[in-house]
N, C-alpha and C. Protein backbone atom coordinates (compact mmCIF):
# COMPACT_ATOMS: atom_id res chain seq x y z
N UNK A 1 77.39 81.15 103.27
CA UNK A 1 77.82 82.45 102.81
C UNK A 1 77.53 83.52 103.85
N UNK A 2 76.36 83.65 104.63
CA UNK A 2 76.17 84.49 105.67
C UNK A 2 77.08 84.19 106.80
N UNK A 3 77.50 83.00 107.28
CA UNK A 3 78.22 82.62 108.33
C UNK A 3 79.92 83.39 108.01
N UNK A 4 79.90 83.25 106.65
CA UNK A 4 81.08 83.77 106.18
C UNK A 4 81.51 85.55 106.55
N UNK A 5 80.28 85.93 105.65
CA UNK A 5 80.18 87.42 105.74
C UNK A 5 79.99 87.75 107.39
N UNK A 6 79.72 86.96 108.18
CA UNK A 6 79.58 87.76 109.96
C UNK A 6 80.79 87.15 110.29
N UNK A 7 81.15 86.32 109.99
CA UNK A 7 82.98 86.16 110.38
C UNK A 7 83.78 87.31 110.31
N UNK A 8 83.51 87.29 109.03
CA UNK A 8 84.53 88.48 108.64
C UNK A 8 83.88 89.89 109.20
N UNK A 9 82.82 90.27 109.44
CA UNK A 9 82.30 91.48 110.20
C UNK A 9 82.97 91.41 111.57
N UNK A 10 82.82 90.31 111.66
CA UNK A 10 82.98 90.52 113.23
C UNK A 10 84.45 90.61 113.57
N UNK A 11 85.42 89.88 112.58
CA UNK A 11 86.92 90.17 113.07
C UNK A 11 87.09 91.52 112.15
N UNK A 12 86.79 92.15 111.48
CA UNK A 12 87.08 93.68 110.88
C UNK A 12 87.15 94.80 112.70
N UNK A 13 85.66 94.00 113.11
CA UNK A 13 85.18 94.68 114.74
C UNK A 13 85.99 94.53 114.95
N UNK A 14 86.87 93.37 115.48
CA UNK A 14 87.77 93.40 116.41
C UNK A 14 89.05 93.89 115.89
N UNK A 15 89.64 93.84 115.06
CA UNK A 15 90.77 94.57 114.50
C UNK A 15 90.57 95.70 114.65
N UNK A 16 89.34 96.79 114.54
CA UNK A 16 89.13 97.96 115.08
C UNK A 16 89.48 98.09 116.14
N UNK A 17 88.55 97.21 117.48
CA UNK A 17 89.13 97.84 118.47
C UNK A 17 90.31 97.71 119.14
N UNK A 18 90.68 96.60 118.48
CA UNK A 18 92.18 95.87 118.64
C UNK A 18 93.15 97.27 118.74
N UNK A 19 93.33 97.76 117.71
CA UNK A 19 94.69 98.96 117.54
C UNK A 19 93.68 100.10 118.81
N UNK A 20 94.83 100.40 119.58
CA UNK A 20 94.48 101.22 120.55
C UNK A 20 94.60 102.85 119.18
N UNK A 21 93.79 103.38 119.15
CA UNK A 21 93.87 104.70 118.39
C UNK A 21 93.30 105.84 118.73
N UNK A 22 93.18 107.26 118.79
CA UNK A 22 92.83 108.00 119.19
C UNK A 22 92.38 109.23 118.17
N UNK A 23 91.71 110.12 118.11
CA UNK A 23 91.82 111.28 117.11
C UNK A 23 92.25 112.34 117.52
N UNK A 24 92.38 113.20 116.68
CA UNK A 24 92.67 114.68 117.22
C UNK A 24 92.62 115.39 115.90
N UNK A 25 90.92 116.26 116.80
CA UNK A 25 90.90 117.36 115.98
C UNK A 25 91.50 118.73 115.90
N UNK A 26 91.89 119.42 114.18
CA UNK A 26 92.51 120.53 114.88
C UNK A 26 91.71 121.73 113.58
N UNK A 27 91.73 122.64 113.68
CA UNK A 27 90.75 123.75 113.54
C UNK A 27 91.66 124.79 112.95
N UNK A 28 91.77 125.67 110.90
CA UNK A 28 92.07 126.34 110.89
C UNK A 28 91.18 127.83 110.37
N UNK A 29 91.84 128.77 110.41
CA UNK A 29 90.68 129.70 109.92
C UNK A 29 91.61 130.21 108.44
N UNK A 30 90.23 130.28 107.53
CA UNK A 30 90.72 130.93 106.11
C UNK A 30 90.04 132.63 106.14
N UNK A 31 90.55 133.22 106.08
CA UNK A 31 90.11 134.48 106.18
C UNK A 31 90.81 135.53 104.80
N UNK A 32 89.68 135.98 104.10
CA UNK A 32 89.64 136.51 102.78
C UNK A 32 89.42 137.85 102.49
N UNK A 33 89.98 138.37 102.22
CA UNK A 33 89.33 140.43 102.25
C UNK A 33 89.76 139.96 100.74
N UNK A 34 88.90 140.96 100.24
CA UNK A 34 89.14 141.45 98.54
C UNK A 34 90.02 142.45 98.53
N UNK A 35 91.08 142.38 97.61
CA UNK A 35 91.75 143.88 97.29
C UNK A 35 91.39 144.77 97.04
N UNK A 36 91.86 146.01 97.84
CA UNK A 36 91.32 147.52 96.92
C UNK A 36 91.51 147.73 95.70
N UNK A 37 92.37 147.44 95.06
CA UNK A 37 93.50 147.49 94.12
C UNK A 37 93.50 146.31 93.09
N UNK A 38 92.45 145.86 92.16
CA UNK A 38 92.93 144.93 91.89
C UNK A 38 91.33 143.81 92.19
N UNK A 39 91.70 142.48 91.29
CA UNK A 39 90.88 141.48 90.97
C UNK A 39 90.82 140.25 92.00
N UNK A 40 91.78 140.42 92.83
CA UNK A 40 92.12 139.18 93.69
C UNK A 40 91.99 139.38 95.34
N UNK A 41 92.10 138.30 96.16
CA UNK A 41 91.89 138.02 97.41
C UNK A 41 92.73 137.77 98.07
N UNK A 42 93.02 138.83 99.30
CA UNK A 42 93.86 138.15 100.27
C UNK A 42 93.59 137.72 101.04
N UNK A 43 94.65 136.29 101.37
CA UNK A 43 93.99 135.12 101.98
C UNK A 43 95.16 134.51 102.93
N UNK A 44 94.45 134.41 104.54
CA UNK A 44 95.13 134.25 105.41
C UNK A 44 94.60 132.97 106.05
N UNK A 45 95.92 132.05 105.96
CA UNK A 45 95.20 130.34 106.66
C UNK A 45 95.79 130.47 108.27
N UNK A 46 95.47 130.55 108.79
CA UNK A 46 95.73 130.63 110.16
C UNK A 46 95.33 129.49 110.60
N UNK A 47 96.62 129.25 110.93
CA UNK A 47 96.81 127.52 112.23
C UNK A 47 96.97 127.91 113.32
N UNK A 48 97.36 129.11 113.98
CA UNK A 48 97.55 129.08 115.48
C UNK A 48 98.71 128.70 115.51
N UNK A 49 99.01 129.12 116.71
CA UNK A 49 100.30 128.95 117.79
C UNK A 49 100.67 127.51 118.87
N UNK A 50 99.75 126.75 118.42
CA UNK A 50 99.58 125.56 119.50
C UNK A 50 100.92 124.68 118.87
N UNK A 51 101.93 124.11 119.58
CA UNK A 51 102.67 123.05 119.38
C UNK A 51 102.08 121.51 119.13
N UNK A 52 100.72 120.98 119.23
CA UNK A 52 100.43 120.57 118.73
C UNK A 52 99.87 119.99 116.80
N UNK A 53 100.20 121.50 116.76
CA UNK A 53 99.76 121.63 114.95
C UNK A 53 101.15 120.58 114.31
N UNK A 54 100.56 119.87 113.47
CA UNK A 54 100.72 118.77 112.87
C UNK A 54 100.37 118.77 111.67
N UNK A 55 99.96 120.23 110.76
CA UNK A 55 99.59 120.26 109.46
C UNK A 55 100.80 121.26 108.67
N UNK A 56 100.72 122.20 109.58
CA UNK A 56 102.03 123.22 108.79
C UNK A 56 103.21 123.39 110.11
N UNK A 57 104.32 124.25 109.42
CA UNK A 57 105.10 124.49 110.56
C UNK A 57 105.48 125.85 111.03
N UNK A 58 104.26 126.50 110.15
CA UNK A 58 104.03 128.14 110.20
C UNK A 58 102.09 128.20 111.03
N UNK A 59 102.72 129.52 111.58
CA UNK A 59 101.17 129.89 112.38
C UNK A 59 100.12 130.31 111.35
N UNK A 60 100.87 130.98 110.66
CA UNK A 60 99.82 132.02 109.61
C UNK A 60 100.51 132.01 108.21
N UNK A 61 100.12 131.56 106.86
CA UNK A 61 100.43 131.69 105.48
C UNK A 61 99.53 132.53 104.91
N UNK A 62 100.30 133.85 103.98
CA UNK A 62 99.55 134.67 103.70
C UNK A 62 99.56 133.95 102.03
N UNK A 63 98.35 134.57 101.16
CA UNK A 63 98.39 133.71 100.24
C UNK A 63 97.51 134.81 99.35
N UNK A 64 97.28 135.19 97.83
CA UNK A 64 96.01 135.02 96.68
C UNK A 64 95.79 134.42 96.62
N UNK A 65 94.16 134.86 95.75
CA UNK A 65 94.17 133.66 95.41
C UNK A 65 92.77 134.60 94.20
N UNK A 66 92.28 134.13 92.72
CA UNK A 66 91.64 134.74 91.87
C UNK A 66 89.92 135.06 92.31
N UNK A 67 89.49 133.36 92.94
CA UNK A 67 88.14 133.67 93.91
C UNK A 67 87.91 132.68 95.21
N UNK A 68 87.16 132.91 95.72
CA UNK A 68 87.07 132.65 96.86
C UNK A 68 86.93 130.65 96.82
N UNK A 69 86.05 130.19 95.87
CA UNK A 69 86.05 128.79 95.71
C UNK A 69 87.91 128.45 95.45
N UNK A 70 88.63 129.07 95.11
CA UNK A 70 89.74 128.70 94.50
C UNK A 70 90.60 128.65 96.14
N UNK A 71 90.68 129.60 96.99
CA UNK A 71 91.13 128.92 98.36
C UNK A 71 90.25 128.12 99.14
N UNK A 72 88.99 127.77 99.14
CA UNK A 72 88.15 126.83 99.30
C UNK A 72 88.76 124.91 99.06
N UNK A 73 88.76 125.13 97.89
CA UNK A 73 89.19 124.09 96.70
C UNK A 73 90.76 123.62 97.24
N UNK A 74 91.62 124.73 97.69
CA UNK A 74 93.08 124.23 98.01
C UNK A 74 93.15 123.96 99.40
N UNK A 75 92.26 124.52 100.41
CA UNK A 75 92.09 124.00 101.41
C UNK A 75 91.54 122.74 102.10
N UNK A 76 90.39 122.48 100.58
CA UNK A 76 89.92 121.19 100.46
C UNK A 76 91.08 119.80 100.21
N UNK A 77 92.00 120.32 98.96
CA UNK A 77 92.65 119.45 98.58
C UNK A 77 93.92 118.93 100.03
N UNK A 78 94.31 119.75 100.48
CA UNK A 78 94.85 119.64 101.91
C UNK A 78 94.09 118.63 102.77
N UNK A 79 92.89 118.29 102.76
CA UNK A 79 92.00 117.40 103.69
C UNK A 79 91.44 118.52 104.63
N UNK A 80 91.30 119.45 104.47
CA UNK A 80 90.51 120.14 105.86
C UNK A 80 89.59 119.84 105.24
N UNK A 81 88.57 120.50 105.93
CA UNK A 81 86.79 120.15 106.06
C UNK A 81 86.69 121.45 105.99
N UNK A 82 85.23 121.85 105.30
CA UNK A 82 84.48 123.35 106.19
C UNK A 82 83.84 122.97 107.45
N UNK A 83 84.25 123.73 108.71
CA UNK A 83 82.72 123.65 109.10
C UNK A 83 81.98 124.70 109.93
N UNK A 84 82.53 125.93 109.09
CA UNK A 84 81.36 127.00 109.55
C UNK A 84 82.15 128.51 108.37
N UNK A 85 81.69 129.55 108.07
CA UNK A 85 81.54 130.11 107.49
C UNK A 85 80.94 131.30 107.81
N UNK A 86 81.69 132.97 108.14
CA UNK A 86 80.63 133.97 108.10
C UNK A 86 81.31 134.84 107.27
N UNK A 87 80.75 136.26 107.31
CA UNK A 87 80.77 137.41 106.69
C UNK A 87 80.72 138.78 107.84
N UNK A 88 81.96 139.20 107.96
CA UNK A 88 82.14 139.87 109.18
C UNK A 88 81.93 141.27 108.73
N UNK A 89 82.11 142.38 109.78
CA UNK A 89 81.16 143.61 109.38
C UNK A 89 82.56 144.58 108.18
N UNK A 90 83.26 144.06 107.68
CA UNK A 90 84.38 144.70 107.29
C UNK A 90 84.04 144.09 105.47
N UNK A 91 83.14 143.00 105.45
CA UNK A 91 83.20 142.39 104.03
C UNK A 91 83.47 141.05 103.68
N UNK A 92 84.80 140.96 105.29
CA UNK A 92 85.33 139.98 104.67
C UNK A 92 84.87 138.64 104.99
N UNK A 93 85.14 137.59 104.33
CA UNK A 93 84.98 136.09 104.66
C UNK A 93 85.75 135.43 105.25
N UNK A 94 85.41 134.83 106.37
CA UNK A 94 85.70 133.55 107.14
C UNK A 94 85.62 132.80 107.24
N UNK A 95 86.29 131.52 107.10
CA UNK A 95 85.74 130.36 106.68
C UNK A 95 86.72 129.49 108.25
N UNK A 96 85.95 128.99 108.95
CA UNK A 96 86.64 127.48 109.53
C UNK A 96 86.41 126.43 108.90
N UNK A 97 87.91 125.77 108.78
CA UNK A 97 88.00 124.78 108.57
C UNK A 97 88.32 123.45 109.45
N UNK A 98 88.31 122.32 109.99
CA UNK A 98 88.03 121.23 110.75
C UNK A 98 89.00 120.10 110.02
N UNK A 99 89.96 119.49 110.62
CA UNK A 99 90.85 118.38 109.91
C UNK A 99 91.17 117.51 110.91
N UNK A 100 90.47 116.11 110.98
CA UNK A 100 91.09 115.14 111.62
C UNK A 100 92.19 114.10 111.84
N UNK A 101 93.17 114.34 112.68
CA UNK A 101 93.94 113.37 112.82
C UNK A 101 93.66 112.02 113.41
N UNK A 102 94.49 110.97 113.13
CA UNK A 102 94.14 109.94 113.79
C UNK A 102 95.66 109.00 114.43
N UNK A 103 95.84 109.21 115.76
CA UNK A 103 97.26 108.95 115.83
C UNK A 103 97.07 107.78 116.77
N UNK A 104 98.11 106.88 117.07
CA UNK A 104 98.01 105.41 117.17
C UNK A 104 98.84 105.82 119.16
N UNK A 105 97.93 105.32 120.11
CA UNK A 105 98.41 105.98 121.06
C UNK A 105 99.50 105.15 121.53
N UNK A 106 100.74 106.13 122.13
CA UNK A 106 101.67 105.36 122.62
C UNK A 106 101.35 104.74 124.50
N UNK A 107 101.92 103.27 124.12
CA UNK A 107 101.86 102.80 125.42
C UNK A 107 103.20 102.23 125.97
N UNK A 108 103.09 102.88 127.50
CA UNK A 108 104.35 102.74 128.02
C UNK A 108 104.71 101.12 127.76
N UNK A 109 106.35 101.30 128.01
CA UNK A 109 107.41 99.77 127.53
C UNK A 109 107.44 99.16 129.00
N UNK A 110 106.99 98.55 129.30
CA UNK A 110 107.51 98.03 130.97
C UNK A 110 108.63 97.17 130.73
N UNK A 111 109.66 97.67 131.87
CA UNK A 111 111.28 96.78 131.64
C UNK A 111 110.85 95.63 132.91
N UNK A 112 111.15 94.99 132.79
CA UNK A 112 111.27 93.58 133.90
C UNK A 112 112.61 93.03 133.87
């Protein structure tokens, strides 16, 4: 049974390193001011301008939202990550968020 279970460990290993794969991280910011006017939050997901973005096909989505866990929570459900958070001198909240891709690298076709 142990001979079994390191078989199979060990070809899981190699099927890992087998597929040539790569990651790529990409980084958005949630940024939140409270309304003057009113019970709710405006809320800006900013992806940037990079042609690499691979999550939306807009730089910036403006958005409400009722509280701050509630664009938290939808940013979560998207797969981003937190991974940092401040409070800038205006009130408002910032949140980075962190989302990993994992893309399968292409290798050149050699013709013969």
């Amino acid at each position: 049974m142990k001979r079994l279970l390191l078989v199979l460990l060990l070809f899981c290993g190699c099927i890992r390193v087998g597929f040539a794969q790569s990651s790529l991280e990409q980084y958005c910011e949630l940024y939140m001011q409270h309304e003057y006017i009113g019970k709710k939050y405006n809320a800006k997901i900013i992806y940037g301008n990079n042609p690499l973005i691979v999550s939306s096909d807009k730089a910036k989505i403006e958005m409400k939202f009722d509280e701050i866990p509630d664009a938290l929570n939808y940013l979560g459900a998207l797969g981003w990550k937190l991974a940092n958070s401040v409070l800038d001198t205006n009130g408002a909240h910032i949140f980075i968020f962190k989302k990993e891709f994992i893309k399968a690298e292409e290798k050149p076709v050699s013709t013969n």
